[in-house]
C-alpha atoms as a PDB file:
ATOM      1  CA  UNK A   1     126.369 103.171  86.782  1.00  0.00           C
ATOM      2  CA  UNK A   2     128.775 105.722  88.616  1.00  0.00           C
ATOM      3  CA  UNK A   3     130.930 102.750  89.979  1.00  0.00           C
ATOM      4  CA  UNK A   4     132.802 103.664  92.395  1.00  0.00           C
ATOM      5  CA  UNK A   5     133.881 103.240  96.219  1.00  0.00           C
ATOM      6  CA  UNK A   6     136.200 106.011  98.340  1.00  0.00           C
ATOM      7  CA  UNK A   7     137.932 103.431  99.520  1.00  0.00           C
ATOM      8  CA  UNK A   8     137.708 104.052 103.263  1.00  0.00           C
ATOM      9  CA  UNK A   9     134.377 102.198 104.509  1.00  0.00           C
ATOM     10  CA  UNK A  10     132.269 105.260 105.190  1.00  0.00           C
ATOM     11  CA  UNK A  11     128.828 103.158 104.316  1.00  0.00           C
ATOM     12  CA  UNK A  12     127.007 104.419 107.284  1.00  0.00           C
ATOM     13  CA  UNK A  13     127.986 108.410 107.008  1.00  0.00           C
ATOM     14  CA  UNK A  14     126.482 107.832 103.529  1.00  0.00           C
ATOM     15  CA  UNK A  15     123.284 106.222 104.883  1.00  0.00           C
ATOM     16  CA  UNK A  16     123.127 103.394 102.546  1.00  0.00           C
ATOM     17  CA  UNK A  17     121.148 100.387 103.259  1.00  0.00           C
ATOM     18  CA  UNK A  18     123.009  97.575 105.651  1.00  0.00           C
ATOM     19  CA  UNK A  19     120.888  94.385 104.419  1.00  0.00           C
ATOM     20  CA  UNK A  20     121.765  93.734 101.364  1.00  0.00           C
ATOM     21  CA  UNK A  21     125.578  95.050 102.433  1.00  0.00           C
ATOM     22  CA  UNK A  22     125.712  92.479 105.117  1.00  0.00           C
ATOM     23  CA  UNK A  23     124.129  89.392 103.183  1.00  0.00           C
ATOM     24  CA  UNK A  24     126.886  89.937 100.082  1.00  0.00           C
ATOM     25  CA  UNK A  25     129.960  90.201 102.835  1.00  0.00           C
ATOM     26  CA  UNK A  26     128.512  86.831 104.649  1.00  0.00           C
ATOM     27  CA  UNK A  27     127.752  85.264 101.632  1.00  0.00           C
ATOM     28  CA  UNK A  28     131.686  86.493 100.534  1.00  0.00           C
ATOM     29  CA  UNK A  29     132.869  85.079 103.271  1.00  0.00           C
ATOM     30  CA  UNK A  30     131.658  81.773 102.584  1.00  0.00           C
ATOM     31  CA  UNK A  31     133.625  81.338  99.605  1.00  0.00           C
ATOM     32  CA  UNK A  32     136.533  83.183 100.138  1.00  0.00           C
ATOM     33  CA  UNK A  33     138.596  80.615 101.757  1.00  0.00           C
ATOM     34  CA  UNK A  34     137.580  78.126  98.746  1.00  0.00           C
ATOM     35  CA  UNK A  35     141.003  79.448  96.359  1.00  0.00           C
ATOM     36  CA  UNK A  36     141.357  78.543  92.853  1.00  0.00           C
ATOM     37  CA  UNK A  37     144.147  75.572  93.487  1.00  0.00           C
ATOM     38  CA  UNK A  38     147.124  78.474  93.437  1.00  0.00           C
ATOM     39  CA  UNK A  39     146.141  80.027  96.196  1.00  0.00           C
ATOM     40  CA  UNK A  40     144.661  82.984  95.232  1.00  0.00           C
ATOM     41  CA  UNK A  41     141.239  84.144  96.087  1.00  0.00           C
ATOM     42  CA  UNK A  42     137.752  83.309  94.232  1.00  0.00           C
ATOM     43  CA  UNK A  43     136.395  86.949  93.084  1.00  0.00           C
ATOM     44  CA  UNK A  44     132.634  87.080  94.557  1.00  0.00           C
ATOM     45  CA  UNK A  45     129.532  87.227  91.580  1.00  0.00           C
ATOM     46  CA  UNK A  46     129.731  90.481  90.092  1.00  0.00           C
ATOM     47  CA  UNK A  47     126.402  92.719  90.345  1.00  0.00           C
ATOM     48  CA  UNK A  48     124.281  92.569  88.031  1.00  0.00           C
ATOM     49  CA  UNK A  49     123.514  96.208  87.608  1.00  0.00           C
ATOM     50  CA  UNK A  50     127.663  96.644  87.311  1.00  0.00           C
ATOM     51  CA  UNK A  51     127.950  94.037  84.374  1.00  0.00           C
ATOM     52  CA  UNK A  52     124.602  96.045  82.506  1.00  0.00           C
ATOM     53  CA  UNK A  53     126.850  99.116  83.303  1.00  0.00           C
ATOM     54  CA  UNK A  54     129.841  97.547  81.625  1.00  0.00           C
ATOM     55  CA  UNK A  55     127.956  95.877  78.439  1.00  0.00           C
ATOM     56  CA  UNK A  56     125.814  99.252  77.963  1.00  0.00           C
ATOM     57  CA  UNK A  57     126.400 100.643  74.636  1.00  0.00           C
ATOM     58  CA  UNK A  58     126.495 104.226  75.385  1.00  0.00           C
ATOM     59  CA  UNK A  59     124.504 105.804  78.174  1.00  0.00           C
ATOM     60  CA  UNK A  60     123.725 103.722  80.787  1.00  0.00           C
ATOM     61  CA  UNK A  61     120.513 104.505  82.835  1.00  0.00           C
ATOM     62  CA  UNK A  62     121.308 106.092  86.321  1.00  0.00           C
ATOM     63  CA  UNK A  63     121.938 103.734  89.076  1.00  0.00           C
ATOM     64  CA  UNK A  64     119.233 102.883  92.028  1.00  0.00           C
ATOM     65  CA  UNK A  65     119.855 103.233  95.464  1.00  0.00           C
ATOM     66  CA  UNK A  66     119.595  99.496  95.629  1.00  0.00           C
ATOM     67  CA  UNK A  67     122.230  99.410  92.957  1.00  0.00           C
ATOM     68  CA  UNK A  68     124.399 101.929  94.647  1.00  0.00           C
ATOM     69  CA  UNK A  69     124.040  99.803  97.788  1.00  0.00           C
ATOM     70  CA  UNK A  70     124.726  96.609  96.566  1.00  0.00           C
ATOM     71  CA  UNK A  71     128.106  97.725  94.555  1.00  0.00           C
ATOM     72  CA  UNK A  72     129.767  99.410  97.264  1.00  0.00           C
ATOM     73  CA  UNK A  73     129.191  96.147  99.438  1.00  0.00           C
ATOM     74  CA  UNK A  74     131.012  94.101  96.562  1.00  0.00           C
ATOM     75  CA  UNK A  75     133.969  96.694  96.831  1.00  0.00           C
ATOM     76  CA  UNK A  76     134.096  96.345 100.225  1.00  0.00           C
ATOM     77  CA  UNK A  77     134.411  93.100 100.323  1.00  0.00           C
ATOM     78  CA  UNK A  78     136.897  93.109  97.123  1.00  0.00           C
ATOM     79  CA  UNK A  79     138.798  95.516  99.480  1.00  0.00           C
ATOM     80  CA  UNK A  80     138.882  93.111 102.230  1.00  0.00           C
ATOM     81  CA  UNK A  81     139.941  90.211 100.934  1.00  0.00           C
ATOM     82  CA  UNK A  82     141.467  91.249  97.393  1.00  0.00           C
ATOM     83  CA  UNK A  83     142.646  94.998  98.108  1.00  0.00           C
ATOM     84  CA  UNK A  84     144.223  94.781  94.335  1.00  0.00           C
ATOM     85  CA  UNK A  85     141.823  92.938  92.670  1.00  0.00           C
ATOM     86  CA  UNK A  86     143.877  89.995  91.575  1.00  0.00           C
ATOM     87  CA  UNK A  87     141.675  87.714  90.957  1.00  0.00           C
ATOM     88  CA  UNK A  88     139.978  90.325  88.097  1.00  0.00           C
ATOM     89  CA  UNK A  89     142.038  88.978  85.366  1.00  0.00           C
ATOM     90  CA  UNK A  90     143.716  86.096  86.741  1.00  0.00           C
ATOM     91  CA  UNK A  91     141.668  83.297  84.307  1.00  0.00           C
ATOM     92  CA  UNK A  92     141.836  85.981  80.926  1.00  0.00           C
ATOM     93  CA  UNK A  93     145.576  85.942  81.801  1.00  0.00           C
ATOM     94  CA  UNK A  94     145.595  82.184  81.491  1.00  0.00           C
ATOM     95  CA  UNK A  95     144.303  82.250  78.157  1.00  0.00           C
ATOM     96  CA  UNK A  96     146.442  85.097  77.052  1.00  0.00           C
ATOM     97  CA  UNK A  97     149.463  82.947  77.749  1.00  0.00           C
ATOM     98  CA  UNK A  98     148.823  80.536  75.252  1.00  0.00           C
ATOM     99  CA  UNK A  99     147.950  82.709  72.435  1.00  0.00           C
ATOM    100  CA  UNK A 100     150.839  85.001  70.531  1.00  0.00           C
ATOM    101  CA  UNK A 101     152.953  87.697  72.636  1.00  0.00           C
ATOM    102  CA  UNK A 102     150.569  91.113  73.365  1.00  0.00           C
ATOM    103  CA  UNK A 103     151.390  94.152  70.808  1.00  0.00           C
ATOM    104  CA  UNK A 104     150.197  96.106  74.239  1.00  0.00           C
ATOM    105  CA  UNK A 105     148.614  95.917  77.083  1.00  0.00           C
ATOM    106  CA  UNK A 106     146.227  98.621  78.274  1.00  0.00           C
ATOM    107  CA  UNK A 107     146.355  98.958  82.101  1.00  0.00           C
ATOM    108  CA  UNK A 108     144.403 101.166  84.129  1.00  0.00           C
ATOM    109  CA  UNK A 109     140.443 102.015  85.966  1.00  0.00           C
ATOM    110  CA  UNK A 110     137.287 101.931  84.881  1.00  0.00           C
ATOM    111  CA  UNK A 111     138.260 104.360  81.468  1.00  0.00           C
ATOM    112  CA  UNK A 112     140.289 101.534  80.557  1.00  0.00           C
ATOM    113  CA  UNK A 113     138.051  98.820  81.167  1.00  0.00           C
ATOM    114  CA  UNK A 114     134.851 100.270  79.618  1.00  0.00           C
ATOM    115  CA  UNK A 115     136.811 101.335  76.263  1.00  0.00           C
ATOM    116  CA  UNK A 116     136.823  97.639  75.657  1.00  0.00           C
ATOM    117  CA  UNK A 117     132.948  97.353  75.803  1.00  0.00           C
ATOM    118  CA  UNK A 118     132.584 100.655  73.693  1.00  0.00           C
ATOM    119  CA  UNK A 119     134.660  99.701  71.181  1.00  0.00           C
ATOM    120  CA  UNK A 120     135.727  96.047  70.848  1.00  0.00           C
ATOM    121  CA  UNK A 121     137.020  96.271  67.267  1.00  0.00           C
ATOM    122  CA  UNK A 122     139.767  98.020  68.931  1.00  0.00           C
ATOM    123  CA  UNK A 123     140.889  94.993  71.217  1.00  0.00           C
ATOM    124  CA  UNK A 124     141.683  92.541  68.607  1.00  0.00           C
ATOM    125  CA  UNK A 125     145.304  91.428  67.043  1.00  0.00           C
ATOM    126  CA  UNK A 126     146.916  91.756  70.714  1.00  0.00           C
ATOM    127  CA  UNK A 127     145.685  94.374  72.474  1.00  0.00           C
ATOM    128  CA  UNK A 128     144.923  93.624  75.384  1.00  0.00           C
ATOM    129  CA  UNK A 129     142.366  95.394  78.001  1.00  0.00           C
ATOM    130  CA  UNK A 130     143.170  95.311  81.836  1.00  0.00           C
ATOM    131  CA  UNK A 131     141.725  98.118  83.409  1.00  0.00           C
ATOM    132  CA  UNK A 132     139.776  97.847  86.656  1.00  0.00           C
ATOM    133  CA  UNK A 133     136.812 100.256  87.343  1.00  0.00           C
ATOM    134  CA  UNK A 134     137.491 102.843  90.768  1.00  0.00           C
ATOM    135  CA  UNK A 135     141.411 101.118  90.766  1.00  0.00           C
ATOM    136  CA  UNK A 136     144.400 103.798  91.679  1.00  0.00           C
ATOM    137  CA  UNK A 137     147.477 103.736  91.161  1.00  0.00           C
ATOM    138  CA  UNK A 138     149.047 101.400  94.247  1.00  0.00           C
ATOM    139  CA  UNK A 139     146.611  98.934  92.993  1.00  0.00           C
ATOM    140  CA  UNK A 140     147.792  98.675  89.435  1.00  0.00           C
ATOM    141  CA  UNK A 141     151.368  98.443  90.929  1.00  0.00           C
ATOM    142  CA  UNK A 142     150.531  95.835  93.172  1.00  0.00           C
ATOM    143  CA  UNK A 143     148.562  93.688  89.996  1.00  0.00           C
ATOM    144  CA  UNK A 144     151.616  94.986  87.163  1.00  0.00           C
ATOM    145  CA  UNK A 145     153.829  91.896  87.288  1.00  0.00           C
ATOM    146  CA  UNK A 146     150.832  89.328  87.035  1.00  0.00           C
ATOM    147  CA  UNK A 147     148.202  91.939  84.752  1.00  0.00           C
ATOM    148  CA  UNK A 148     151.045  92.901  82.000  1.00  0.00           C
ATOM    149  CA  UNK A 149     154.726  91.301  83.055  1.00  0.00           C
ATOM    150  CA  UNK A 150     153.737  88.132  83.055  1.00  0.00           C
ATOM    151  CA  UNK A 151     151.720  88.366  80.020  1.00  0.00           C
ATOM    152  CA  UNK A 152     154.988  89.743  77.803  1.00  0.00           C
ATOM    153  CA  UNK A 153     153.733  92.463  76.025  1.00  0.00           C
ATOM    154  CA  UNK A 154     156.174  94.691  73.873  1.00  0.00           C
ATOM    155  CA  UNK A 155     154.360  98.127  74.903  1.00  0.00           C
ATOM    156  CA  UNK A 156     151.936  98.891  77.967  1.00  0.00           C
ATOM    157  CA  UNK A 157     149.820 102.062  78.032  1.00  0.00           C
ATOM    158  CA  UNK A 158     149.122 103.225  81.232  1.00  0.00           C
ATOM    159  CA  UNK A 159     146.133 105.113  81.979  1.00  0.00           C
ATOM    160  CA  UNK A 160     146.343 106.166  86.311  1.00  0.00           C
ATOM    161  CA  UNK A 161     145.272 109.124  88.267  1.00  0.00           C
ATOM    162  CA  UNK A 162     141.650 109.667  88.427  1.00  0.00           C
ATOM    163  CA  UNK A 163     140.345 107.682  91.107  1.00  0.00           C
ATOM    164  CA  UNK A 164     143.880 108.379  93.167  1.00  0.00           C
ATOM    165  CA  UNK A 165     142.582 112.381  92.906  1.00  0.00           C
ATOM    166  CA  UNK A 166     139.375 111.098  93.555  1.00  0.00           C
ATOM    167  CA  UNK A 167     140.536 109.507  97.018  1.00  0.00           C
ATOM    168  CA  UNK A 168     139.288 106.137  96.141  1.00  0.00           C
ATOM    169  CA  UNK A 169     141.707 104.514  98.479  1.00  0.00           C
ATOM    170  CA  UNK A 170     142.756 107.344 100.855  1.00  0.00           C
ATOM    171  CA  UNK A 171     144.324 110.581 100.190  1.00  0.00           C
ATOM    172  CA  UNK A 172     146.950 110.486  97.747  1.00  0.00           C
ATOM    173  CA  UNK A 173     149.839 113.342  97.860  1.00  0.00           C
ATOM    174  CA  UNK A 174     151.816 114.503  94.428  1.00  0.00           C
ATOM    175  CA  UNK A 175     154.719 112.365  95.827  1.00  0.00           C
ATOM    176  CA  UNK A 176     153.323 108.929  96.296  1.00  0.00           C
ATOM    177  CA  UNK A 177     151.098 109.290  92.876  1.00  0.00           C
ATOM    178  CA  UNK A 178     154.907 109.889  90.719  1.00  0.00           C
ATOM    179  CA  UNK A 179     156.515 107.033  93.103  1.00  0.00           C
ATOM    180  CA  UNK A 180     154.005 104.774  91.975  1.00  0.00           C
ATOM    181  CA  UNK A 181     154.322 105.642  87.970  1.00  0.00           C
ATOM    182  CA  UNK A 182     157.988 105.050  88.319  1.00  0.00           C
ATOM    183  CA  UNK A 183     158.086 101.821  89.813  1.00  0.00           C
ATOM    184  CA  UNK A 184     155.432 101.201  86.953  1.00  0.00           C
ATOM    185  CA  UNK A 185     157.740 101.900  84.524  1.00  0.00           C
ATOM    186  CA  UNK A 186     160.978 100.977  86.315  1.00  0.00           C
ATOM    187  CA  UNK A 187     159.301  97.461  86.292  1.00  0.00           C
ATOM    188  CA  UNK A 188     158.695  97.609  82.575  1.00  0.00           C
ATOM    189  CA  UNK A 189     162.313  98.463  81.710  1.00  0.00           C
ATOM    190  CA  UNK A 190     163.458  95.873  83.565  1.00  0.00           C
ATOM    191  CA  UNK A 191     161.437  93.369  81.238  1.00  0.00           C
ATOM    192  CA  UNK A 192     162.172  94.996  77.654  1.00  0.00           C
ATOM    193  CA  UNK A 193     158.046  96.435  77.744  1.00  0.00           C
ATOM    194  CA  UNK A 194     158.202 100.097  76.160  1.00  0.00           C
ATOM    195  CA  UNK A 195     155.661 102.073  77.959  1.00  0.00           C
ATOM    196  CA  UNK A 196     152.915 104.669  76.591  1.00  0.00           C
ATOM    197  CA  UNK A 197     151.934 107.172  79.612  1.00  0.00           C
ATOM    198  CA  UNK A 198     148.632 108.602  79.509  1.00  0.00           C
ATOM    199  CA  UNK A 199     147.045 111.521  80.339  1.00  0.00           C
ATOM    200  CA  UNK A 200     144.733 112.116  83.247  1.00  0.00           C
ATOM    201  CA  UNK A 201     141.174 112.491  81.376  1.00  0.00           C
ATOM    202  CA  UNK A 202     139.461 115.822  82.218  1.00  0.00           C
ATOM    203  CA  UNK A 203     137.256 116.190  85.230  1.00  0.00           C
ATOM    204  CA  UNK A 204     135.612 119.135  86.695  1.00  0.00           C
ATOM    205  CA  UNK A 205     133.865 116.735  89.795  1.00  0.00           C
ATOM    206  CA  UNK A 206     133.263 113.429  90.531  1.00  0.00           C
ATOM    207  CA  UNK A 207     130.116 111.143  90.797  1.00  0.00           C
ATOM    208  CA  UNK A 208     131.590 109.736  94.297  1.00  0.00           C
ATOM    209  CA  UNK A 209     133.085 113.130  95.457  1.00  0.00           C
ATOM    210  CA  UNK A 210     131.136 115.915  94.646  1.00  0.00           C
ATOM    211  CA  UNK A 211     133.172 118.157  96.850  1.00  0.00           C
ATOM    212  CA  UNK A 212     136.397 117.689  94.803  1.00  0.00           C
ATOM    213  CA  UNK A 213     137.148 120.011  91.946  1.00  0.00           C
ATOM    214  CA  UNK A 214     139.818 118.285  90.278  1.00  0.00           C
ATOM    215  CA  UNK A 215     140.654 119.861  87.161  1.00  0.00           C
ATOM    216  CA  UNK A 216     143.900 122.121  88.334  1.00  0.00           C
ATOM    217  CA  UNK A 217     145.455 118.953  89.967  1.00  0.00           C
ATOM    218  CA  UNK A 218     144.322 116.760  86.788  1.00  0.00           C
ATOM    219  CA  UNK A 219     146.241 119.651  84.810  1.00  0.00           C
ATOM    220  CA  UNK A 220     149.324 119.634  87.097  1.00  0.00           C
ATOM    221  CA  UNK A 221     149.489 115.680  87.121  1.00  0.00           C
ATOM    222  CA  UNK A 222     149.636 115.967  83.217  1.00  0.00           C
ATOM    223  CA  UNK A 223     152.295 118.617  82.810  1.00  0.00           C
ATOM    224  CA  UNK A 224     154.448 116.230  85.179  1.00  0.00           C
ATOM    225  CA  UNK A 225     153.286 112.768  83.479  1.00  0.00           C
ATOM    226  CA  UNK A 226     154.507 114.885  79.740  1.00  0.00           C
ATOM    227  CA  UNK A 227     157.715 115.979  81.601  1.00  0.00           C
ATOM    228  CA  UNK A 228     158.938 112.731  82.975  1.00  0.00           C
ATOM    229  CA  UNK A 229     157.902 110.926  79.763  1.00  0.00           C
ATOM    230  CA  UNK A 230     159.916 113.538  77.505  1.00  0.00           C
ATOM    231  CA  UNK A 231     162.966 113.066  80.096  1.00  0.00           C
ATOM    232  CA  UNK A 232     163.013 109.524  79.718  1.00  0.00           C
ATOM    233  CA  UNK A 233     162.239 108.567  76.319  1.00  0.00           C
ATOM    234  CA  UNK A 234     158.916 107.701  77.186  1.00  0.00           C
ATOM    235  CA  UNK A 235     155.810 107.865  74.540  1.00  0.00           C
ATOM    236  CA  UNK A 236     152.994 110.462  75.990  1.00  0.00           C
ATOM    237  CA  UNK A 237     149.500 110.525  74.934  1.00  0.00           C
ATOM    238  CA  UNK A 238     147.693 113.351  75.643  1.00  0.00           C
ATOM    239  CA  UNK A 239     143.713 112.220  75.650  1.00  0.00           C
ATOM    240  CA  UNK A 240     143.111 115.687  77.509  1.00  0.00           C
ATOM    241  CA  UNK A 241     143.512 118.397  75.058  1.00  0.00           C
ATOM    242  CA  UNK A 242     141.572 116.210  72.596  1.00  0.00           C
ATOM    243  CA  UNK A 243     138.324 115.615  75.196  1.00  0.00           C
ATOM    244  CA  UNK A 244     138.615 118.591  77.433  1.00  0.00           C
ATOM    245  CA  UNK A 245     136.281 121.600  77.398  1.00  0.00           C
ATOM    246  CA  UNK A 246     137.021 125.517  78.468  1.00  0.00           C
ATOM    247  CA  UNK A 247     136.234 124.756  82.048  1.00  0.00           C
ATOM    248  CA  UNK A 248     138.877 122.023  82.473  1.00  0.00           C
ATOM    249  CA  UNK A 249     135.732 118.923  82.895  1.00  0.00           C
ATOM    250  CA  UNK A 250     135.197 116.391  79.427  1.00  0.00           C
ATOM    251  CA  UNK A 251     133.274 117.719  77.252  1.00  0.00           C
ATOM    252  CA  UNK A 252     129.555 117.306  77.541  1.00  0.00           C
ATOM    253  CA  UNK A 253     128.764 115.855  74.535  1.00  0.00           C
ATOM    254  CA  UNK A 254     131.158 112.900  74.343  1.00  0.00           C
ATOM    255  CA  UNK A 255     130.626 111.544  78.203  1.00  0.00           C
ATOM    256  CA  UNK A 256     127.127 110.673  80.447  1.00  0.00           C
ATOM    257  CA  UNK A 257     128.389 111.521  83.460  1.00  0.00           C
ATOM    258  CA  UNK A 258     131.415 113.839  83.481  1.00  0.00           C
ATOM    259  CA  UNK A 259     133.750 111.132  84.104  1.00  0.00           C
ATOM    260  CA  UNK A 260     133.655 108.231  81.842  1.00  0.00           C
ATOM    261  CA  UNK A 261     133.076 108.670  77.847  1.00  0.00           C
ATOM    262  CA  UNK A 262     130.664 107.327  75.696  1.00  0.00           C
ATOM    263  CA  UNK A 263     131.567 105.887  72.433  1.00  0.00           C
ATOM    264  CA  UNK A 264     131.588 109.142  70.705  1.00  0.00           C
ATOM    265  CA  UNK A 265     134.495 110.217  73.570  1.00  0.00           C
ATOM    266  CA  UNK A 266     136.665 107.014  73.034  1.00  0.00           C
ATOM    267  CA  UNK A 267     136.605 107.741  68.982  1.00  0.00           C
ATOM    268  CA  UNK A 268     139.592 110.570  69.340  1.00  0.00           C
ATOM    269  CA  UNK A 269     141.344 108.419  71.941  1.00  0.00           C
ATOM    270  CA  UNK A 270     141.373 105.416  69.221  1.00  0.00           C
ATOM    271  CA  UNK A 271     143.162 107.509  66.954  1.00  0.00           C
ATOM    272  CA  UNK A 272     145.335 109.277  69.277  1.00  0.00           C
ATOM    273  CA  UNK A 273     146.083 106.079  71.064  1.00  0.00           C
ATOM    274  CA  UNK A 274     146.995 103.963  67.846  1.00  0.00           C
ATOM    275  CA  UNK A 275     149.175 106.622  67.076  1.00  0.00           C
ATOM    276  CA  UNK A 276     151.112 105.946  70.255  1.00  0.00           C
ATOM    277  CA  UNK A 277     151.522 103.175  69.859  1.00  0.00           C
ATOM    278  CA  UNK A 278     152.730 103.285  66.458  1.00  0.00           C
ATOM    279  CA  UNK A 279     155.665 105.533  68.024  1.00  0.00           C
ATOM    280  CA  UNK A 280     156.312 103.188  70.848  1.00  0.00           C
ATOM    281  CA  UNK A 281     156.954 100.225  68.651  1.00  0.00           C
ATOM    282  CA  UNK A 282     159.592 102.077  66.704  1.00  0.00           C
ATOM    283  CA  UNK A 283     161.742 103.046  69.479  1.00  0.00           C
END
């Protein structure tokens, strides 16, 4: 399922169906004031075509209008009440507290979280997944302290950029993007967590956005994500060259939808990625 929202509440320019939009916000609503005890706010029932999306093994059958309809009303409604998606994690990070300290933690969208379900021999002896599907940058920010701080990792990779071209959550200028890896990693220096930066993945459109061709900006992002990692001591992990065809998009046969790989994608990304990290725990 091509999960993701824009970000700016344009359900009826897209003509989707207001039913089952309005029966998920009221039904939302009800249970949003309910809190967990801390204060924080109780994350509404996930879709079910979004968790078959997330568990499917490789290529996921395209989503129904119905399915379409009913996702975007959950991330309106995340939007509303959760803009960050807080609550996402917030019972995982519970548990991860009382096990050992995190070798890393992997922050980042829906690239992030789906690598998990593709390949879950990869998550084991503390590595940690926390990536968000259609999340940009801003959001991660506003999540870092309680999705990785808190949780005391030596290394975080951090995996931002795609949805922030895409315009999930408004435009996005050059400017704001870098502000928002620095405080990222500002943050992490601060607490003794060496930090992996990843590459933008390659693109040549989006699902959400067919009108954006993305690739130039997805190259320019990279040069400056390699550039401010080489000028300060940062590891950089360049997933792009490895996935990338000659037209700048991912290469057809390791994705399903031109965004997102399959497990075939994610196997050079294992390799390149353990070898990050490898580097980032010796500095």
């Amino acid at each position: 399922m091509r999960c993701r929202d824009d970000g700016t509440g344009r359900a009826r320019r897209r003509g989707w169906l207001a039913a089952p939009l309005l029966l998920l916000i009221a039904t939302a609503a009800r249970a949003a004031p309910q809190g967990d005890g801390d204060g924080g706010y109780v994350c509404p029932p996930v879709p079910a075509a979004l968790v078959a999306y997330r568990n499917a093994a490789d290529t996921p059958p395209p989503p129904s209008a119905a399915d379409l309809t009913v996702y975007h009303a959950y991330v309106q409604v995340l939007q509303a009440n959760d803009w960050a998606y807080l609550c996402r994690y917030r019972d995982e990070n519970r548990a991860t507290l009382r096990e050992p300290r995190p070798r890393v933690v992997l922050l980042g969208d829906s690239i992030t979280e789906n690598w998990k379900a593709r390949d879950p021999k990869l998550f084991a002896a503390g590595i940690v997944d926390r990536g968000i599907g259609g999340q940009t940058a801003p959001q991660m920010l506003l999540r870092f302290y309680q999705d990785v701080i808190a949780l005391r990792p030596r290394v975080v990779h951090i995996m931002a950029g795609t949805n922030d071209i895409a315009g999930n959550t408004g435009p996005t200028s050059d400017t704001q993007y870098r502000d928002a890896i620095r405080a990222m990693v500002d943050l992490s220096r601060a607490h003794s967590i060496k930090v992996i930066l990843a590459s933008i993945l390659p693109a040549r459109t989006f699902p959400q956005r067919p009108d954006v061709r993305p690739a130039a900006r997805i190259r320019a992002w990279n040069a400056w994500l390699r550039d401010f990692a080489r000028a300060n001591g940062l590891v950089f992990v360049d997933y792009h060259a490895a996935l990338t065809d000659a037209e700048g998009g991912l290469r057809p046969d390791l994705t399903s939808d031109g965004v997102h790989p399959t497990r075939a994608g994610y196997a050079p990304m294992d390799a390149l990625f353990l070898r990050a990290l490898a580097e980032a725990e010796r500095r």
